[in-house]
N, C-alpha and C. Protein backbone atom coordinates (compact mmCIF):
# COMPACT_ATOMS: atom_id res chain seq x y z
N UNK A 1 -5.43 -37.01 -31.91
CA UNK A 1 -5.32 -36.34 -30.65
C UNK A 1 -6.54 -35.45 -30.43
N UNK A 2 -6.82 -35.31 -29.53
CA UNK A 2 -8.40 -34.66 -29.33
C UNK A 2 -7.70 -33.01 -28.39
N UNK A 3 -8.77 -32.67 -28.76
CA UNK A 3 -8.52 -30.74 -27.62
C UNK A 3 -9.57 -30.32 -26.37
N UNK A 4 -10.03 -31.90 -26.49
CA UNK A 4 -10.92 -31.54 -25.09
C UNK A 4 -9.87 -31.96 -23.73
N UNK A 5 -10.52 -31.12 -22.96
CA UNK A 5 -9.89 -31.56 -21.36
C UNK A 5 -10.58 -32.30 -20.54
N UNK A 6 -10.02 -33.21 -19.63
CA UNK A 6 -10.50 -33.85 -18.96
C UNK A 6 -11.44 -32.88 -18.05
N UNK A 7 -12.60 -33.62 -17.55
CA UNK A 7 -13.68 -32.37 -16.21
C UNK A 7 -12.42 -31.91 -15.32
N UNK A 8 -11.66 -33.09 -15.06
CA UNK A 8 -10.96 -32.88 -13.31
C UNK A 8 -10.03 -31.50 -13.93
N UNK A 9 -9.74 -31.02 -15.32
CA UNK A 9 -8.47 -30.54 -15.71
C UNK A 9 -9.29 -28.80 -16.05
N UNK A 10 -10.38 -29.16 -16.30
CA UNK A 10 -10.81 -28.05 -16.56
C UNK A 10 -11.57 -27.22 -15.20
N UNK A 11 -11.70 -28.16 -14.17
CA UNK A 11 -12.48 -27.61 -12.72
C UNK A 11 -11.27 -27.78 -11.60
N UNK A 12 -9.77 -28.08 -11.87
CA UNK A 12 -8.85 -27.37 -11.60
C UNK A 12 -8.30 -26.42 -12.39
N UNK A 13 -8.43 -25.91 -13.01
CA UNK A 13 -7.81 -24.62 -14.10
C UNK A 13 -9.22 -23.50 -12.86
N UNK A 14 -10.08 -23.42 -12.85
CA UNK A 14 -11.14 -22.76 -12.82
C UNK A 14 -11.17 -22.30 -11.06
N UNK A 15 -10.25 -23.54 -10.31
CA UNK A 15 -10.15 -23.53 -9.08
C UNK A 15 -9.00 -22.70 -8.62
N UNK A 16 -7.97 -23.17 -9.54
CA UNK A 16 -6.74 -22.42 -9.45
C UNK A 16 -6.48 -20.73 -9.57
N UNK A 17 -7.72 -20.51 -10.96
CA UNK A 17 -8.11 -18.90 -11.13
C UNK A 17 -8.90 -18.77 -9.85
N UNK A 18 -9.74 -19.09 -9.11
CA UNK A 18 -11.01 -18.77 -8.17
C UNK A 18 -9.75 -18.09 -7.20
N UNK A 19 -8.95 -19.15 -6.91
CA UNK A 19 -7.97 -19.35 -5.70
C UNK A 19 -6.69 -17.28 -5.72
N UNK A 20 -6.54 -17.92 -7.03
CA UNK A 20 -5.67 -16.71 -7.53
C UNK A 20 -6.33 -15.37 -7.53
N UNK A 21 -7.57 -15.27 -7.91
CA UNK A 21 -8.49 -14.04 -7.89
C UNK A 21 -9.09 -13.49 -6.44
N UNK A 22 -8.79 -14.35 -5.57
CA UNK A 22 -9.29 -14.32 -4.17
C UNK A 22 -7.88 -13.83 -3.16
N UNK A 23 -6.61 -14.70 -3.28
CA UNK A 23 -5.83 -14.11 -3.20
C UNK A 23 -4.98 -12.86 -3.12
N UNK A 24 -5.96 -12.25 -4.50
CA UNK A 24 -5.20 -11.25 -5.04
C UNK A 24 -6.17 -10.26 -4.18
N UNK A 25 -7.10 -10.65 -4.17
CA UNK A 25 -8.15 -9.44 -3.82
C UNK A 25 -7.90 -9.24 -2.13
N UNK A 26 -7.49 -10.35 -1.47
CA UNK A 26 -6.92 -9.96 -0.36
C UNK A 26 -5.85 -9.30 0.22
N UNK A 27 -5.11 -9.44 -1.00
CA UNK A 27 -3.53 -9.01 -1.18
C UNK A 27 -3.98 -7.30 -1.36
N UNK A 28 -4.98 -7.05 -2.04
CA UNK A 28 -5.26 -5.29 -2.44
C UNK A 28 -6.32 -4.94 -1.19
N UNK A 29 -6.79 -5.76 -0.49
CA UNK A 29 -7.88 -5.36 0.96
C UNK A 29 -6.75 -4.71 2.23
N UNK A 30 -5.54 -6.00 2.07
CA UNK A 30 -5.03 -6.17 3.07
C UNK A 30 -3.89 -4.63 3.04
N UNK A 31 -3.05 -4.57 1.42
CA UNK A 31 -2.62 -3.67 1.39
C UNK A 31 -2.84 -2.05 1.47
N UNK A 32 -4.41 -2.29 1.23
CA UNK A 32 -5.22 -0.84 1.39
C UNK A 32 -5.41 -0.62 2.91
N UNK A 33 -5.93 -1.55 3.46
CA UNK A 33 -5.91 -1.18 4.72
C UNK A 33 -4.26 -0.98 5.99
N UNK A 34 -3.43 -1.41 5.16
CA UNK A 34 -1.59 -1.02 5.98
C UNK A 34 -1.38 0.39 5.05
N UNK A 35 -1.97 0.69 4.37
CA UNK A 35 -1.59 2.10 3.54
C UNK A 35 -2.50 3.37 4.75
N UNK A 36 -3.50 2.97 5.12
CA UNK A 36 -4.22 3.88 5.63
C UNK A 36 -4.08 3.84 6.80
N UNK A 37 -3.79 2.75 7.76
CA UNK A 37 -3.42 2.69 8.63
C UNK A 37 -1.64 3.47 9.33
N UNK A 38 -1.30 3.15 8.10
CA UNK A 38 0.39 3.28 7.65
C UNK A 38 0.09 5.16 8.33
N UNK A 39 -0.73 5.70 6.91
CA UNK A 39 -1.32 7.17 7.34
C UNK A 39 -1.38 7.59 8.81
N UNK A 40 -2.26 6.88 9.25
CA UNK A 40 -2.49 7.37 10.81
C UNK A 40 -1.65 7.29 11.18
N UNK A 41 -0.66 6.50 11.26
CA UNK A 41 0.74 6.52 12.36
C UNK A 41 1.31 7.61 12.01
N UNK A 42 1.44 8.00 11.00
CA UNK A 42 2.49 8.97 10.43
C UNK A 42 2.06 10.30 10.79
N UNK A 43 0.53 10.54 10.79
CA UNK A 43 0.07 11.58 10.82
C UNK A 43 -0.29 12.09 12.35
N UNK A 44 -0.39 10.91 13.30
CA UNK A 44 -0.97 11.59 14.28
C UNK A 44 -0.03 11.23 15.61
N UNK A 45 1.52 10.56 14.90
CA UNK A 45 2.58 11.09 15.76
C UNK A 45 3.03 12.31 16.18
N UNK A 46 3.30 12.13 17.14
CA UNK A 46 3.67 13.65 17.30
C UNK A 46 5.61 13.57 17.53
N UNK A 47 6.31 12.33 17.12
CA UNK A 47 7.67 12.37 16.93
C UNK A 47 8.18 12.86 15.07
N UNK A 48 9.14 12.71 15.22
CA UNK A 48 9.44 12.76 13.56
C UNK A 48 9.34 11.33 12.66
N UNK A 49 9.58 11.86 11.55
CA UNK A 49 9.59 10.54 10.98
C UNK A 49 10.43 10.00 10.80
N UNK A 50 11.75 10.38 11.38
CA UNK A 50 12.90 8.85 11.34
C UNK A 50 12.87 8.77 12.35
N UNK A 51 12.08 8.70 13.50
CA UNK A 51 12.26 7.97 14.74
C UNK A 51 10.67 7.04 14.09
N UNK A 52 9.76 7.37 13.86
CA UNK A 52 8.79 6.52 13.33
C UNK A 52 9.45 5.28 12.26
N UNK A 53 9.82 5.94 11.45
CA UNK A 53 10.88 4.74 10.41
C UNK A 53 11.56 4.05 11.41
N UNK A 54 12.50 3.64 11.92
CA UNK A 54 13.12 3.03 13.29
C UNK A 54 12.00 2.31 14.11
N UNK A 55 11.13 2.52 14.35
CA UNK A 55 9.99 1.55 15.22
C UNK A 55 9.33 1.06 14.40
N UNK A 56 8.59 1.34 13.43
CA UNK A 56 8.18 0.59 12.63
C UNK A 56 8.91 -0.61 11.68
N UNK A 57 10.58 -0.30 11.55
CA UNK A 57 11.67 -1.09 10.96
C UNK A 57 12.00 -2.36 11.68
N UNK A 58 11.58 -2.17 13.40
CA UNK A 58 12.14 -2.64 14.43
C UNK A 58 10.89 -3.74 14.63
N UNK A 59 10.19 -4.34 13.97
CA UNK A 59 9.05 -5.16 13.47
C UNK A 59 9.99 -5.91 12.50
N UNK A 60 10.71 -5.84 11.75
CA UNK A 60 11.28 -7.00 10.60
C UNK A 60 12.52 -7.66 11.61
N UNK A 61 12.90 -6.81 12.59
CA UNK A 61 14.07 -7.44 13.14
C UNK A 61 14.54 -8.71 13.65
N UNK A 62 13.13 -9.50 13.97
CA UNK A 62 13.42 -10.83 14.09
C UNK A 62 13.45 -12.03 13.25
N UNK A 63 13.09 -11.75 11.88
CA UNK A 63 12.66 -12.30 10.19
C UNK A 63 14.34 -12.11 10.47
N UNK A 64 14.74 -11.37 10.35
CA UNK A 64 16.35 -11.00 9.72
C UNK A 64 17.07 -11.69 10.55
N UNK A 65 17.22 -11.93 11.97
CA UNK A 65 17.52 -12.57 12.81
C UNK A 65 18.04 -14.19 12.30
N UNK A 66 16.38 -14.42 12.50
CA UNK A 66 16.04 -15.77 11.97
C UNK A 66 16.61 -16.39 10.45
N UNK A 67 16.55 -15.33 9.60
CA UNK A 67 17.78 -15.58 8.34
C UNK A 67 19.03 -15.72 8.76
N UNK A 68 19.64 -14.66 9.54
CA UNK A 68 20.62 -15.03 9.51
C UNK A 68 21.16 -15.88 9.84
N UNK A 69 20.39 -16.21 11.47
CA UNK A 69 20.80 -17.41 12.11
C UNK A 69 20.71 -18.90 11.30
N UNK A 70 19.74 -19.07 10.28
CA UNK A 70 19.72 -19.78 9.33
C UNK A 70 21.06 -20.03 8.73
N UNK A 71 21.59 -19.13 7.87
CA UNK A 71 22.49 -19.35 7.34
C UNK A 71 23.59 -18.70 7.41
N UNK A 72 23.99 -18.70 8.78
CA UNK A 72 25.08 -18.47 9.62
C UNK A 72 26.22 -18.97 9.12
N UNK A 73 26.34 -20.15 9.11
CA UNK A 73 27.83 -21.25 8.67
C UNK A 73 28.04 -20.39 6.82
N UNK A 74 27.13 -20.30 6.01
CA UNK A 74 27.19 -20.02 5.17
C UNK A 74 28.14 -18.15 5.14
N UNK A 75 27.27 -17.69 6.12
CA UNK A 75 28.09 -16.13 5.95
C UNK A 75 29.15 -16.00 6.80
N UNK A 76 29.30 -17.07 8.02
CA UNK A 76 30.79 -17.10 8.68
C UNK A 76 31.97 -17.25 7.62
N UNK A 77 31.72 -18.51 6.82
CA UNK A 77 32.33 -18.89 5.18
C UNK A 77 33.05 -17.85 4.62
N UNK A 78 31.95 -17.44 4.35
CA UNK A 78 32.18 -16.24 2.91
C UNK A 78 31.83 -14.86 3.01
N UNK A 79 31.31 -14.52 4.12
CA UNK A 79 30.95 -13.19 4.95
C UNK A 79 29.56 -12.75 3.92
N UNK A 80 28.96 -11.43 5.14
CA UNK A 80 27.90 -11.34 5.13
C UNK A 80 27.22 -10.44 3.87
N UNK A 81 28.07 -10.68 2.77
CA UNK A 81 27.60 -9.74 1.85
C UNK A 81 28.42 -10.45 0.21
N UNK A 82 28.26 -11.67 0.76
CA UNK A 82 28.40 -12.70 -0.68
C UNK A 82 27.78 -12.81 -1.60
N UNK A 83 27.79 -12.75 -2.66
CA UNK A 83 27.07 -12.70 -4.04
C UNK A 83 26.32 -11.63 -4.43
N UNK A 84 26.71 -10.49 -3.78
CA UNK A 84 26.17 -9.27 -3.89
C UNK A 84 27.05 -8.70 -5.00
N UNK A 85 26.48 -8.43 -6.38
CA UNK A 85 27.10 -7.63 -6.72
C UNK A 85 26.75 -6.56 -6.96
N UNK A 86 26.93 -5.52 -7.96
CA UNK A 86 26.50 -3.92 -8.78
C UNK A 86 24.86 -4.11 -8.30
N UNK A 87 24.34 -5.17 -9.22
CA UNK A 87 22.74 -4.62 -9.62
C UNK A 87 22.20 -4.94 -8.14
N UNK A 88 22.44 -5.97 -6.98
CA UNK A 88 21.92 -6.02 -5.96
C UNK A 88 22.20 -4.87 -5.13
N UNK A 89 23.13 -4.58 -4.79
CA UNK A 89 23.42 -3.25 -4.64
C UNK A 89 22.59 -2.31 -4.96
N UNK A 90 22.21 -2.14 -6.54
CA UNK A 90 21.23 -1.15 -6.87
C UNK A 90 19.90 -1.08 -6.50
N UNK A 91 19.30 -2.33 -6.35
CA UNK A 91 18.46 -2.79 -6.07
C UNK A 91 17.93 -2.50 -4.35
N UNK A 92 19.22 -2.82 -3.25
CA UNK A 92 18.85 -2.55 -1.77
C UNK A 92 18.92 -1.42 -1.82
N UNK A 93 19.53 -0.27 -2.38
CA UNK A 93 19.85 0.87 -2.13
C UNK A 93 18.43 1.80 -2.84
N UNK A 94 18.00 1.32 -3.85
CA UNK A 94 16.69 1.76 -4.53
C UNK A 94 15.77 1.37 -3.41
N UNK A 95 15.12 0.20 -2.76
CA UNK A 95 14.08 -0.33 -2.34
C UNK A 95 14.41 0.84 -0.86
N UNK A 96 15.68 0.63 -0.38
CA UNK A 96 15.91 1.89 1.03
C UNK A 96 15.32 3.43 0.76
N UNK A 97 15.83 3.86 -0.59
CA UNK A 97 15.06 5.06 -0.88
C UNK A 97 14.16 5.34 -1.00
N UNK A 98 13.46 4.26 -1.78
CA UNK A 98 11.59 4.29 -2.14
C UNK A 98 11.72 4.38 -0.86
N UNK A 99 11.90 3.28 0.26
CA UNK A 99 11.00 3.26 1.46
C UNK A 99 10.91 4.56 2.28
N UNK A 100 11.52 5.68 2.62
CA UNK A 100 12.06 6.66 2.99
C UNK A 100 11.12 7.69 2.36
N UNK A 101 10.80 7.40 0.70
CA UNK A 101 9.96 8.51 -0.11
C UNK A 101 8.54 8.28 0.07
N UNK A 102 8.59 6.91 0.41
CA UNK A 102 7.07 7.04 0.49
C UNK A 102 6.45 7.12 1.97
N UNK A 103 7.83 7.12 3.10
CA UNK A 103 7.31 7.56 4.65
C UNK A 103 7.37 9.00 4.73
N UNK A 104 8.21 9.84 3.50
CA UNK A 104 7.89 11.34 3.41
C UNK A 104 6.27 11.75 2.65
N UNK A 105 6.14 10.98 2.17
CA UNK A 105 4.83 11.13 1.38
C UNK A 105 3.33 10.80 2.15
N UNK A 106 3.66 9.81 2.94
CA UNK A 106 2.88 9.23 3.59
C UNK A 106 2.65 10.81 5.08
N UNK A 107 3.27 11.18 5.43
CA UNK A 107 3.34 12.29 6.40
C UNK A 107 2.87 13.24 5.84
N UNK A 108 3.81 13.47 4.59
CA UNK A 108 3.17 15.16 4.37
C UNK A 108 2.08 15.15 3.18
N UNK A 109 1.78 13.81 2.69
CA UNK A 109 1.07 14.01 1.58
C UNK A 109 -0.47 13.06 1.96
N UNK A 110 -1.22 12.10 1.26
CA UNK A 110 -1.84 11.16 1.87
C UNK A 110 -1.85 9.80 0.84
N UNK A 111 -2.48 8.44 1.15
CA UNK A 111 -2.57 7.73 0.79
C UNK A 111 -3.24 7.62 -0.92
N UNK A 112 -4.03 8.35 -0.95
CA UNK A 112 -4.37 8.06 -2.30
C UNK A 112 -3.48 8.92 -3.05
N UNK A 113 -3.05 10.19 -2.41
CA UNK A 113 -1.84 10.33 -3.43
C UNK A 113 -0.97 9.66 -3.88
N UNK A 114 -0.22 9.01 -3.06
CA UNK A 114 0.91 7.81 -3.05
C UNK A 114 0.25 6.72 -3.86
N UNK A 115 -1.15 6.14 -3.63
CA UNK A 115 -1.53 5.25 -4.79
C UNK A 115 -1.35 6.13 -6.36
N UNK A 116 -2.20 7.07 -6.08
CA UNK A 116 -1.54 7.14 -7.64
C UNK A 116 -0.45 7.66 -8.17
N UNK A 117 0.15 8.09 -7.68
CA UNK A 117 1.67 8.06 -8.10
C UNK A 117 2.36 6.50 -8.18
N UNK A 118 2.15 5.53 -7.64
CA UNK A 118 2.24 4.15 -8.07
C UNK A 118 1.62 3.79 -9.23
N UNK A 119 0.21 4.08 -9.91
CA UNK A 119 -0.27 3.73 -10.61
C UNK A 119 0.18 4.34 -11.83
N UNK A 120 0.42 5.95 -11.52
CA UNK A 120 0.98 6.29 -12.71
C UNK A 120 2.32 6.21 -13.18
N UNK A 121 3.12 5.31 -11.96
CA UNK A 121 4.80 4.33 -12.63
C UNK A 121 4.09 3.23 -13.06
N UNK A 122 3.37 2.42 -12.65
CA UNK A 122 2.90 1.50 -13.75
C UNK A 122 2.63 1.56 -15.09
N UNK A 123 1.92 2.28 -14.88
CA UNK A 123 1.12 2.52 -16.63
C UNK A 123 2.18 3.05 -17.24
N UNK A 124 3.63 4.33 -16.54
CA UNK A 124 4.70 4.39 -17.44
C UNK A 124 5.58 3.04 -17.64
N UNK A 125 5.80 2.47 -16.50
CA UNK A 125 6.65 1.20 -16.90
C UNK A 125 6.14 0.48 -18.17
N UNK A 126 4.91 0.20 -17.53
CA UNK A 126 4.10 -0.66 -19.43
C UNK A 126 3.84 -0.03 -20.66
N UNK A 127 4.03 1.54 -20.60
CA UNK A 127 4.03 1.94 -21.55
C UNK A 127 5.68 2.01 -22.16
N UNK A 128 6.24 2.02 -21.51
CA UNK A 128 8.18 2.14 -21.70
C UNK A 128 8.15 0.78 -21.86
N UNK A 129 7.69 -0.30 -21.52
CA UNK A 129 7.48 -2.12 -22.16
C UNK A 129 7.51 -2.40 -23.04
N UNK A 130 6.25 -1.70 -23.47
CA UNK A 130 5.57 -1.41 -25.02
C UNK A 130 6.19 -1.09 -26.04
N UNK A 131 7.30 0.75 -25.68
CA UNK A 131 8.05 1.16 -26.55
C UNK A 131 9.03 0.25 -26.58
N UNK A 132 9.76 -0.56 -25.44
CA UNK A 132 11.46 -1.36 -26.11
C UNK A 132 10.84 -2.66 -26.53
N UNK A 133 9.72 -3.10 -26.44
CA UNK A 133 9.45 -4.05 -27.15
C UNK A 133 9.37 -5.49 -26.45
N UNK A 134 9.37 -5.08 -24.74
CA UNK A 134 9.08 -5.96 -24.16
C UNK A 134 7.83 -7.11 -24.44
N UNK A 135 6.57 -6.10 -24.59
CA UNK A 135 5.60 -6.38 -23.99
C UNK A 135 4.93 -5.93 -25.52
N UNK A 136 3.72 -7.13 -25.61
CA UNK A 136 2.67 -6.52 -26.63
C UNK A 136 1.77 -5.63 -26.43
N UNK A 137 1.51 -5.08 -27.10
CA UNK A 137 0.52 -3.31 -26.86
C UNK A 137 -1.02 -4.37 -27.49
N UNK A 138 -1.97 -4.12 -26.22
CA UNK A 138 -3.09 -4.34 -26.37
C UNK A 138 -4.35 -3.51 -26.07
N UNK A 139 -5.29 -3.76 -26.05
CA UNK A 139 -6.59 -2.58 -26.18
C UNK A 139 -6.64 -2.91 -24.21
N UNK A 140 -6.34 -3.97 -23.82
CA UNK A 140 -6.42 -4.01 -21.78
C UNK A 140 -5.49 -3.40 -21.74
N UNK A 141 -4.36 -3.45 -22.51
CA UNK A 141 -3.01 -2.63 -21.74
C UNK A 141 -3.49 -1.03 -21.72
N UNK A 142 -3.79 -0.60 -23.25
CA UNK A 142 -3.79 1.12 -23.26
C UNK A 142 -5.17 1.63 -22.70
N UNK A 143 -6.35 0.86 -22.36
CA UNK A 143 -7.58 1.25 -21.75
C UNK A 143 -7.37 1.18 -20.01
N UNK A 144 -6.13 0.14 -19.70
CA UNK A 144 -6.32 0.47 -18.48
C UNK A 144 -5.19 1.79 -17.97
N UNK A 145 -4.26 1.92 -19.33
CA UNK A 145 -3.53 2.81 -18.82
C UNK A 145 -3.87 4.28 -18.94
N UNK A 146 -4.58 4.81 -19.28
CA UNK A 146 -5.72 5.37 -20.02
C UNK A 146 -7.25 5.59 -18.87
N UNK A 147 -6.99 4.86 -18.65
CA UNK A 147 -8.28 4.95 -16.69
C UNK A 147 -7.54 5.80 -15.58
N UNK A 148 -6.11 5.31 -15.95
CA UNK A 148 -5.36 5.95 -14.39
C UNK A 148 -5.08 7.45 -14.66
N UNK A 149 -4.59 7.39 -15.78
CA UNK A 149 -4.62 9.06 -16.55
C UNK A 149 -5.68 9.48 -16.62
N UNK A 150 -6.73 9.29 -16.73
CA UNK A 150 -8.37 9.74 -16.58
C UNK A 150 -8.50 10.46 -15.27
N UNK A 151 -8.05 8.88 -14.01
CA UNK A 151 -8.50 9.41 -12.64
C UNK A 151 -7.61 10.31 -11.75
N UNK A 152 -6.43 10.45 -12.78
CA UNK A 152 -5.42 11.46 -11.75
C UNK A 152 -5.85 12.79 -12.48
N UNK A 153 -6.14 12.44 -13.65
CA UNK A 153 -6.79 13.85 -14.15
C UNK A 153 -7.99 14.34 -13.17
N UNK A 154 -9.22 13.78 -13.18
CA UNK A 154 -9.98 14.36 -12.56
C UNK A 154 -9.61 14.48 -11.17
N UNK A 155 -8.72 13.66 -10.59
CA UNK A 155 -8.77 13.80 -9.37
C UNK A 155 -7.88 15.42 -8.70
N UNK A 156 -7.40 15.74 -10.06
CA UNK A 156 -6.49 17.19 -10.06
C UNK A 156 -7.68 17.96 -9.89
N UNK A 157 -8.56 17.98 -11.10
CA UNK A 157 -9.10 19.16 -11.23
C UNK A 157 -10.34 19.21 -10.39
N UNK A 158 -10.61 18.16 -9.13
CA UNK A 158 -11.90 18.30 -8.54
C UNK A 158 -11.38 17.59 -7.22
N UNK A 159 -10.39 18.15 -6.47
CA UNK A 159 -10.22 17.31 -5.46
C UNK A 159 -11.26 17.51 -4.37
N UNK A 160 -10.73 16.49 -3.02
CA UNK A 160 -12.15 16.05 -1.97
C UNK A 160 -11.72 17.40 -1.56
N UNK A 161 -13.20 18.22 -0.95
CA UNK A 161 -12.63 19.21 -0.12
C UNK A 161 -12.60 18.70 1.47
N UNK A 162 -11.77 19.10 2.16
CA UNK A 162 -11.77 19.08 3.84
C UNK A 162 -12.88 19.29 4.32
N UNK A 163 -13.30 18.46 5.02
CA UNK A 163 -14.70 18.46 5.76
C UNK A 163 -13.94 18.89 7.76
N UNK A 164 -14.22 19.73 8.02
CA UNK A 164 -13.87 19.77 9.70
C UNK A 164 -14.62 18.51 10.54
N UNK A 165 -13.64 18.49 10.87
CA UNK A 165 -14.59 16.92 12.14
C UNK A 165 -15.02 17.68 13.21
N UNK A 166 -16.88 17.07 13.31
CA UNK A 166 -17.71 17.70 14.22
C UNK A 166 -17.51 16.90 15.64
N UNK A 167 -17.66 17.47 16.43
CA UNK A 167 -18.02 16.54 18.17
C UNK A 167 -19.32 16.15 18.53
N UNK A 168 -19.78 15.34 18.30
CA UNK A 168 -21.27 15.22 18.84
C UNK A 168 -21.53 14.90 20.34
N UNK A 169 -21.85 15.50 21.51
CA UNK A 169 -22.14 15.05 22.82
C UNK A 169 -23.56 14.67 23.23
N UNK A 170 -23.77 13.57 23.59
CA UNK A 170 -25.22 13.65 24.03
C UNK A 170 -25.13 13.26 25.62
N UNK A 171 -26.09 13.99 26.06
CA UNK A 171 -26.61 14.36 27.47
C UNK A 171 -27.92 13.66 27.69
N UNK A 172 -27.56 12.35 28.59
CA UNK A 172 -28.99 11.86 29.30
C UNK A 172 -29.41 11.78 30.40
N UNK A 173 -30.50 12.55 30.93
CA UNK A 173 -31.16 13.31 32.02
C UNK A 173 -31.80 12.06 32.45
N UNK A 174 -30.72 11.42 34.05
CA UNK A 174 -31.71 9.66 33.90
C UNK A 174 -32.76 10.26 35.48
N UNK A 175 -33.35 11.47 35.46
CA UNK A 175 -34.59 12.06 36.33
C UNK A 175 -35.78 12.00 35.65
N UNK A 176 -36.56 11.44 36.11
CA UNK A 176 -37.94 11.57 35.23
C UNK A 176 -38.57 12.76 35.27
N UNK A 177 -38.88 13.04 34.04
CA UNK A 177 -39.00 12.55 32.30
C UNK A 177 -37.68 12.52 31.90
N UNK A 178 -37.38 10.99 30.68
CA UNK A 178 -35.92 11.14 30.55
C UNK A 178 -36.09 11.93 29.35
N UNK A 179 -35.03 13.06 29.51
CA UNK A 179 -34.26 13.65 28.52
C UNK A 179 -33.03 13.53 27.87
N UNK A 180 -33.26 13.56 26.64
CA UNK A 180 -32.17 13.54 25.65
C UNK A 180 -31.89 14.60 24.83
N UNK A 181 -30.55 15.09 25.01
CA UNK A 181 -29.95 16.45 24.21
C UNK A 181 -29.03 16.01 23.67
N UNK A 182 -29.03 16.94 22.54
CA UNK A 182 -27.79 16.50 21.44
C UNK A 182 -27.06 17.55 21.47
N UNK A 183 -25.70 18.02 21.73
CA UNK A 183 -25.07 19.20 21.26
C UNK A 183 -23.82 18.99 20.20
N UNK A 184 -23.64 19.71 19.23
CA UNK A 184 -22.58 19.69 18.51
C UNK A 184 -21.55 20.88 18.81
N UNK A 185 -20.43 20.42 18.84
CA UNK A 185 -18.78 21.50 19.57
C UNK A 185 -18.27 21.60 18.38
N UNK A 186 -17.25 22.81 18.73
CA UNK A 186 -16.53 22.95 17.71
C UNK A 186 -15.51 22.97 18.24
N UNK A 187 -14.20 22.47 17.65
CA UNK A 187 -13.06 22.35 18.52
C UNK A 187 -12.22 23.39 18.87
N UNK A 188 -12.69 24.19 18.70
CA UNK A 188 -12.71 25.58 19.58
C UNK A 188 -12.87 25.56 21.30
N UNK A 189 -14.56 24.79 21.26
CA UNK A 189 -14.80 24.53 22.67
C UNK A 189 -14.31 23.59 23.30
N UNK A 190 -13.77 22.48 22.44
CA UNK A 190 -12.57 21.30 23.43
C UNK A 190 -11.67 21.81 23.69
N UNK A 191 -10.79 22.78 23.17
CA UNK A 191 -9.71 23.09 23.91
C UNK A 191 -9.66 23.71 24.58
């Protein structure tokens, strides 16, 4: 028996990673940019945030629709909360809370906070892996867990400071000679 791979087996393995690594990287573009965006809504409403939770919720409502109407005959049957037991239960009722903690977080706190407070349940989950014996303890596992503890460290002891947002107006004088003026406001003078 031989241990070489066929070309076609080894330039699909290579396609399949390309595919997966591209994926993923869109999956962390796409999610960075609904996190920050997520921010602005939250921040520059001027309602509360369970009327924001409610309009923004009111976006899945036709997915759910469309399930149900799917498998309608099925929950007429056996009604709408079949095979649900304890841990699903635990499970909708956990995912409702996160969602709730992180639209309080998202308001009063900001996005990269909320990332790393995700990052640092990761690195505890894999480190709590590690201890029951899930998961093998490797030099990628404790170096990357070990980066995030690094960057929440520094990011404690040296946070961004607030920069005030400037107004820049420019004024063009279209009388000959054209003039151009620059003035900078302070939002003092906009209001």
């Amino acid at each position: 028996m031989s241990n070489h791979q066929s070309p076609t087996t080894i330039e699909e393995k290579y396609s399949d990673q390309f595919i997966g690594l591209t994926t993923v990287l869109a999956m962390c573009w796409m999610s960075a940019f609904a996190g920050v965006y997520l921010e602005g809504v939250f921040k520059n409403s001027t309602c509360d945030i369970w009327l924001q939770n409610i309009r923004l919720s009111v976006i899945t409502l036709p997915f759910a629709i469309l399930t149900v109407g799917h498998d309608k005959e099925l929950i007429q049957e056996n009604g709408f909360f079949y095979g649900w037991n304890w841990l699903v239960w635990l499970i909708a009722n956990s995912s409702a809370i996160s969602g709730i903690v992180v639209a309080v977080v998202m308001k009063y706190a900001d996005n990269i906070k909320k990332s790393y407070c995700q990052s640092i349940a990761l690195g505890g989950t894999a480190l709590l892996s590690v201890a029951s014996g899930d998961v093998q303890a490797t030099f990628l596992l404790f170096s990357g867990v070990s980066l995030v503890i690094l960057s929440v460290f520094l990011y404690s002891l040296y946070p961004p400071s607030k920069v005030k947002p400037r107004n820049v107006v420019i004024t063009i004088n279209l009388k000959p000679p054209l003039q151009t003026r620059t003035e900078l406001l302070s939002i003092k003078n906009l209001k």
